[in-house]
Protein backbone atom coordinates (compact mmCIF):
# COMPACT_ATOMS: atom_id res chain seq x y z
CA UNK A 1 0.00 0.00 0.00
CA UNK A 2 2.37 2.58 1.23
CA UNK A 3 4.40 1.87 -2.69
CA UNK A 4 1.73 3.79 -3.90
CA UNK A 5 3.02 7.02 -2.38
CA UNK A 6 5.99 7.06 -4.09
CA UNK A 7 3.72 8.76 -7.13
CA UNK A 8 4.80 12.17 -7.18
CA UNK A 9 1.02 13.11 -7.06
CA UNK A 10 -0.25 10.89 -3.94
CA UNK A 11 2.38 11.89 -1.95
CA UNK A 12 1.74 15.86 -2.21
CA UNK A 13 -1.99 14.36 -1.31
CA UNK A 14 -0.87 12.63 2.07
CA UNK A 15 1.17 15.66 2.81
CA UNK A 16 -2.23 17.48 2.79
CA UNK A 17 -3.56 14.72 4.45
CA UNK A 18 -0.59 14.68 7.38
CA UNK A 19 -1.55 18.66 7.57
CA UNK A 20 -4.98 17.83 8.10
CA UNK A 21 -4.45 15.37 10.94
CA UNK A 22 -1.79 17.48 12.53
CA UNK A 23 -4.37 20.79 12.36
CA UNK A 24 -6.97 19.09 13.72
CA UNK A 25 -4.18 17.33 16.43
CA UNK A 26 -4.02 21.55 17.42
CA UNK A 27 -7.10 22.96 17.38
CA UNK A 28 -7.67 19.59 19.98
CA UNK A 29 -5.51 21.29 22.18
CA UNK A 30 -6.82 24.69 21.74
CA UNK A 31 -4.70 26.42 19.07
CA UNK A 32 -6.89 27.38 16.40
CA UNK A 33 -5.35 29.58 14.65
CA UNK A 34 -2.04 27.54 14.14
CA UNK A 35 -4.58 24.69 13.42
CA UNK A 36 -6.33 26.53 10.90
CA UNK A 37 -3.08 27.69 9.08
CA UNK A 38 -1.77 24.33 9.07
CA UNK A 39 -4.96 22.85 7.47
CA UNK A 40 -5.05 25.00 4.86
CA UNK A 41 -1.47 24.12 3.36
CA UNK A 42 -3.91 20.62 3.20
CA UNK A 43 -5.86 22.99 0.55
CA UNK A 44 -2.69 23.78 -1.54
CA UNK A 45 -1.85 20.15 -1.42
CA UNK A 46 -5.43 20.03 -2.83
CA UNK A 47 -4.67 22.57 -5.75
CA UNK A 48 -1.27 21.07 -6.79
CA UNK A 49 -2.16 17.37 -7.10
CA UNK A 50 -3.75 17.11 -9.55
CA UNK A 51 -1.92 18.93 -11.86
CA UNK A 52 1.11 16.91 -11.05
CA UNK A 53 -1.38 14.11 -12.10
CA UNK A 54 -1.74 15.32 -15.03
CA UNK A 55 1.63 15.72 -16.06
CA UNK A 56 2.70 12.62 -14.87
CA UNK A 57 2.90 9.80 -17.66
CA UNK A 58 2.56 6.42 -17.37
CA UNK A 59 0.28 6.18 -14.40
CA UNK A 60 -0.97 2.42 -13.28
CA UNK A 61 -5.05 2.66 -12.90
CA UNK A 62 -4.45 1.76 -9.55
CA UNK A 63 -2.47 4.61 -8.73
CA UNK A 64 -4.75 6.79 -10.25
CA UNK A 65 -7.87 5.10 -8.61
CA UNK A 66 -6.11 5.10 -5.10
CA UNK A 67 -4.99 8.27 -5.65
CA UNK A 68 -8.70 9.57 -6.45
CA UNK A 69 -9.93 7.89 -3.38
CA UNK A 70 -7.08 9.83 -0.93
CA UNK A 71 -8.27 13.03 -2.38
CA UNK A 72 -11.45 12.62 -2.34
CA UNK A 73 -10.49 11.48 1.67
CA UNK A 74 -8.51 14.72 2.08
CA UNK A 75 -11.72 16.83 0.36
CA UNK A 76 -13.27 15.70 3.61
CA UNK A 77 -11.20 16.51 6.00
CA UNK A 78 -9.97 19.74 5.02
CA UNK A 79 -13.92 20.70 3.32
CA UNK A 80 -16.02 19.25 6.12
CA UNK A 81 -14.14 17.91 9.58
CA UNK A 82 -11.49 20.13 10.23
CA UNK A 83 -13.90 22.95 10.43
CA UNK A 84 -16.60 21.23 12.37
CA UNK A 85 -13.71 20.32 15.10
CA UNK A 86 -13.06 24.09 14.92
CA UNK A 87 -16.38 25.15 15.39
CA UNK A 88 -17.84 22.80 17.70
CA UNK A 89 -15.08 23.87 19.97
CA UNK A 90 -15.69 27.65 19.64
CA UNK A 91 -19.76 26.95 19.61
CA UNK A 92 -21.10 26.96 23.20
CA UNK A 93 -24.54 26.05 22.27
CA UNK A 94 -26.59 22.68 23.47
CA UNK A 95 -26.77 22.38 19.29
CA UNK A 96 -23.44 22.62 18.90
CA UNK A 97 -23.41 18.63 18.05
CA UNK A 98 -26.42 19.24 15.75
CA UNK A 99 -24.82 21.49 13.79
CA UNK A 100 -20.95 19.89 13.43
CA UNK A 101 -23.08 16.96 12.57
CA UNK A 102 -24.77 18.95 9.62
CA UNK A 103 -21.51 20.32 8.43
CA UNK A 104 -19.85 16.55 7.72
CA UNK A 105 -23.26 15.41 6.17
CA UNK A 106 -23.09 18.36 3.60
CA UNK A 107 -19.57 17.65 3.34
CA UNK A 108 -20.24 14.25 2.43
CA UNK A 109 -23.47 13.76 0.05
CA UNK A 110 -21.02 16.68 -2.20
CA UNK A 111 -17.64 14.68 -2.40
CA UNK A 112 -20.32 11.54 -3.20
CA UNK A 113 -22.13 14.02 -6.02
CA UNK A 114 -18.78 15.31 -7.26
CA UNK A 115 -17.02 11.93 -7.41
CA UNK A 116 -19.73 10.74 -9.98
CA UNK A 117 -20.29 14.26 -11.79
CA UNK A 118 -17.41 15.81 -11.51
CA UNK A 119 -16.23 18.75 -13.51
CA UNK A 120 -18.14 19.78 -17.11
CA UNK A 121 -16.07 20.39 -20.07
CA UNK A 122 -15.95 23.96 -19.15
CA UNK A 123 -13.96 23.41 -15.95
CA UNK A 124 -17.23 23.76 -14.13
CA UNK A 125 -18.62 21.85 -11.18
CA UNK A 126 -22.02 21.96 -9.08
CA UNK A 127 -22.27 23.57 -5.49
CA UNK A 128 -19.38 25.51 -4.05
CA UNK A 129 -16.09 23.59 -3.38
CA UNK A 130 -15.33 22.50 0.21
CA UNK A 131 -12.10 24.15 -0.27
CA UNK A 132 -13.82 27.68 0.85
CA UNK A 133 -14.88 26.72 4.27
CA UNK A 134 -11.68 26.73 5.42
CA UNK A 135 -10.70 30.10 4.53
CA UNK A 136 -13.68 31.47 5.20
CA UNK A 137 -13.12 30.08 8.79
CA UNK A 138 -9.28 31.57 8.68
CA UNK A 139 -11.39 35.08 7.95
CA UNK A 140 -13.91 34.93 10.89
CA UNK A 141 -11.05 34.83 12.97
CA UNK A 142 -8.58 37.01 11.86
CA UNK A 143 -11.22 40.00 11.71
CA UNK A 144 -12.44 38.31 15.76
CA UNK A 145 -8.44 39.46 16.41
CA UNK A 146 -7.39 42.11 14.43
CA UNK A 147 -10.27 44.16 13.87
CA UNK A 148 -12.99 43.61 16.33
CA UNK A 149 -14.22 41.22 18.62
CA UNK A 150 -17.12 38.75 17.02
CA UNK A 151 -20.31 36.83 18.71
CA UNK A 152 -18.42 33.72 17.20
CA UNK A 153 -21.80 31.59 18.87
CA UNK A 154 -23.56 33.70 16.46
CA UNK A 155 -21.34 34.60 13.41
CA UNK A 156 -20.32 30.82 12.91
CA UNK A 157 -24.09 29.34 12.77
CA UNK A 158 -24.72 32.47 10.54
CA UNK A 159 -22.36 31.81 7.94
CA UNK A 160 -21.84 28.23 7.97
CA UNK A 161 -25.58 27.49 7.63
CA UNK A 162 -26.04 29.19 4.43
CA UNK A 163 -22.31 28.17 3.28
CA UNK A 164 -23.26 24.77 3.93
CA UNK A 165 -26.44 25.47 1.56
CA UNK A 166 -24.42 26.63 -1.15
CA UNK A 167 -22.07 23.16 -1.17
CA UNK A 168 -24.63 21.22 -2.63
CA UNK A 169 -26.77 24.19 -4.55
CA UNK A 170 -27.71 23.04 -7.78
CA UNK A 171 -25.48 25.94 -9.23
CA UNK A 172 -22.08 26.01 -12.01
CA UNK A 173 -18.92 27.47 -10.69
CA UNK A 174 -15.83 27.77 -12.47
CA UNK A 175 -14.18 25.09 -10.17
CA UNK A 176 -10.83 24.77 -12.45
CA UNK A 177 -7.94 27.20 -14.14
CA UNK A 178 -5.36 28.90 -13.96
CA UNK A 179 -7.41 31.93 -12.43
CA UNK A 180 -8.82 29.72 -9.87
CA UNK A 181 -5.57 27.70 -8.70
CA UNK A 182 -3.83 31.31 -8.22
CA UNK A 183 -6.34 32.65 -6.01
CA UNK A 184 -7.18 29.31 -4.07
CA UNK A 185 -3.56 28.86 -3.33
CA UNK A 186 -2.51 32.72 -2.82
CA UNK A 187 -5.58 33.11 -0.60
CA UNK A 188 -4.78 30.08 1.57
CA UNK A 189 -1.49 31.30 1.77
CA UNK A 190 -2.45 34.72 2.72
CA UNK A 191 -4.61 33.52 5.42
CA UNK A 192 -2.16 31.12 6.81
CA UNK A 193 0.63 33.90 7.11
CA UNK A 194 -1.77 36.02 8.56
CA UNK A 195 -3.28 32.97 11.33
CA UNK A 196 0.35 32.91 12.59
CA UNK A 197 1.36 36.20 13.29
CA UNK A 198 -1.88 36.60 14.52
CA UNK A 199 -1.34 33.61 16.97
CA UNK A 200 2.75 34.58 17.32
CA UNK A 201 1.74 38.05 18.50
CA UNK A 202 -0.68 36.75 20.91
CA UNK A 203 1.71 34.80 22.99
């Protein structure tokens, strides 16, 4: 099994993975914001994959089918669980369960969709990717510490809820490109500099 990580392409996926587990190893203990930036290097991982798939000759179906199924496992994580951890922890609400719970069912019935439909022709896919809950998360709380204190118990229900919607609206969004891979990957990188020295200057 673990031979199949030597393609160049599944191995930047279980690095994304590894950043993933380790994020949501942190925000266990209480460090969100390092959490956070960690798990969104996951979503770069995401970005560059699968163009080193596709530049990669001479791939064995099984590497590409395995290889589908860890990033399709990494989707979930970084899309759906990571921020449920996060905002179950930051929720103090009796529905706090309830609602984490919601997030990971979204999260899974449009990895399910996607892995059958995929993307059209156009580069187009249905619902909004996972890959913006995470920095939309990273946003919440760098305005909560840098610009004003939020009602996170209200601001997190209020944007994840219709977020959540929008995952599996029956909408097109340009979903691939060079346009989108430079501004997935230069805003997850933005928001992961700016997580840290948030959490660095807070110490």
């Amino acid at each position: 099994m673990v031979s199949y990580l030597s393609d160049r392409a599944n191995a930047v996926t279980a690095f994304g993975i590894l950043c993933s587990g380790a994020a949501m190893g942190l925000v266990a203990r209480g460090h969100y914001e390092v959490g956070i930036a960690l798990g969104l290097w996951a979503i770069i991982a995401d970005d560059v994959d699968g163009e080193i798939a596709r530049r990669t000759k001479n791939r064995t179906m099984a590497t590409k089918v395995i290889g589908k199924a860890l990033d399709a496992f990494s989707d979930l994580i970084f899309g759906s669980v990571t921020p449920a951890i996060v905002i179950a922890s930051l929720i103090d609400s009796p529905a706090s369960p309830v609602f984490t719970a919601f997030l990971l069912l979204v999260g899974a019935l449009r990895l399910a969709y996607f892995d059958y439909f995929g993307l059209d022709d156009r580069g187009y896919s249905t619902g909004l990717p996972l890959s913006y809950a995470l920095p939309v998360l990273a946003a919440i709380l760098l305005v909560d510490h840098t610009i004003a204190p939020l009602e996170l118990g209200v601001v997190l229900p209020a944007v994840f809820v219709p977020l959540s919607l929008l995952h599996i609206a029956p909408f097109k969004i340009k979903a691939s490109g060079t346009l989108v891979h430079v501004l997935t990957i230069g805003s997850a990188i933005t928001a992961s500099a700016g997580l840290l020295i948030t959490s660095i200057a807070g110490t």
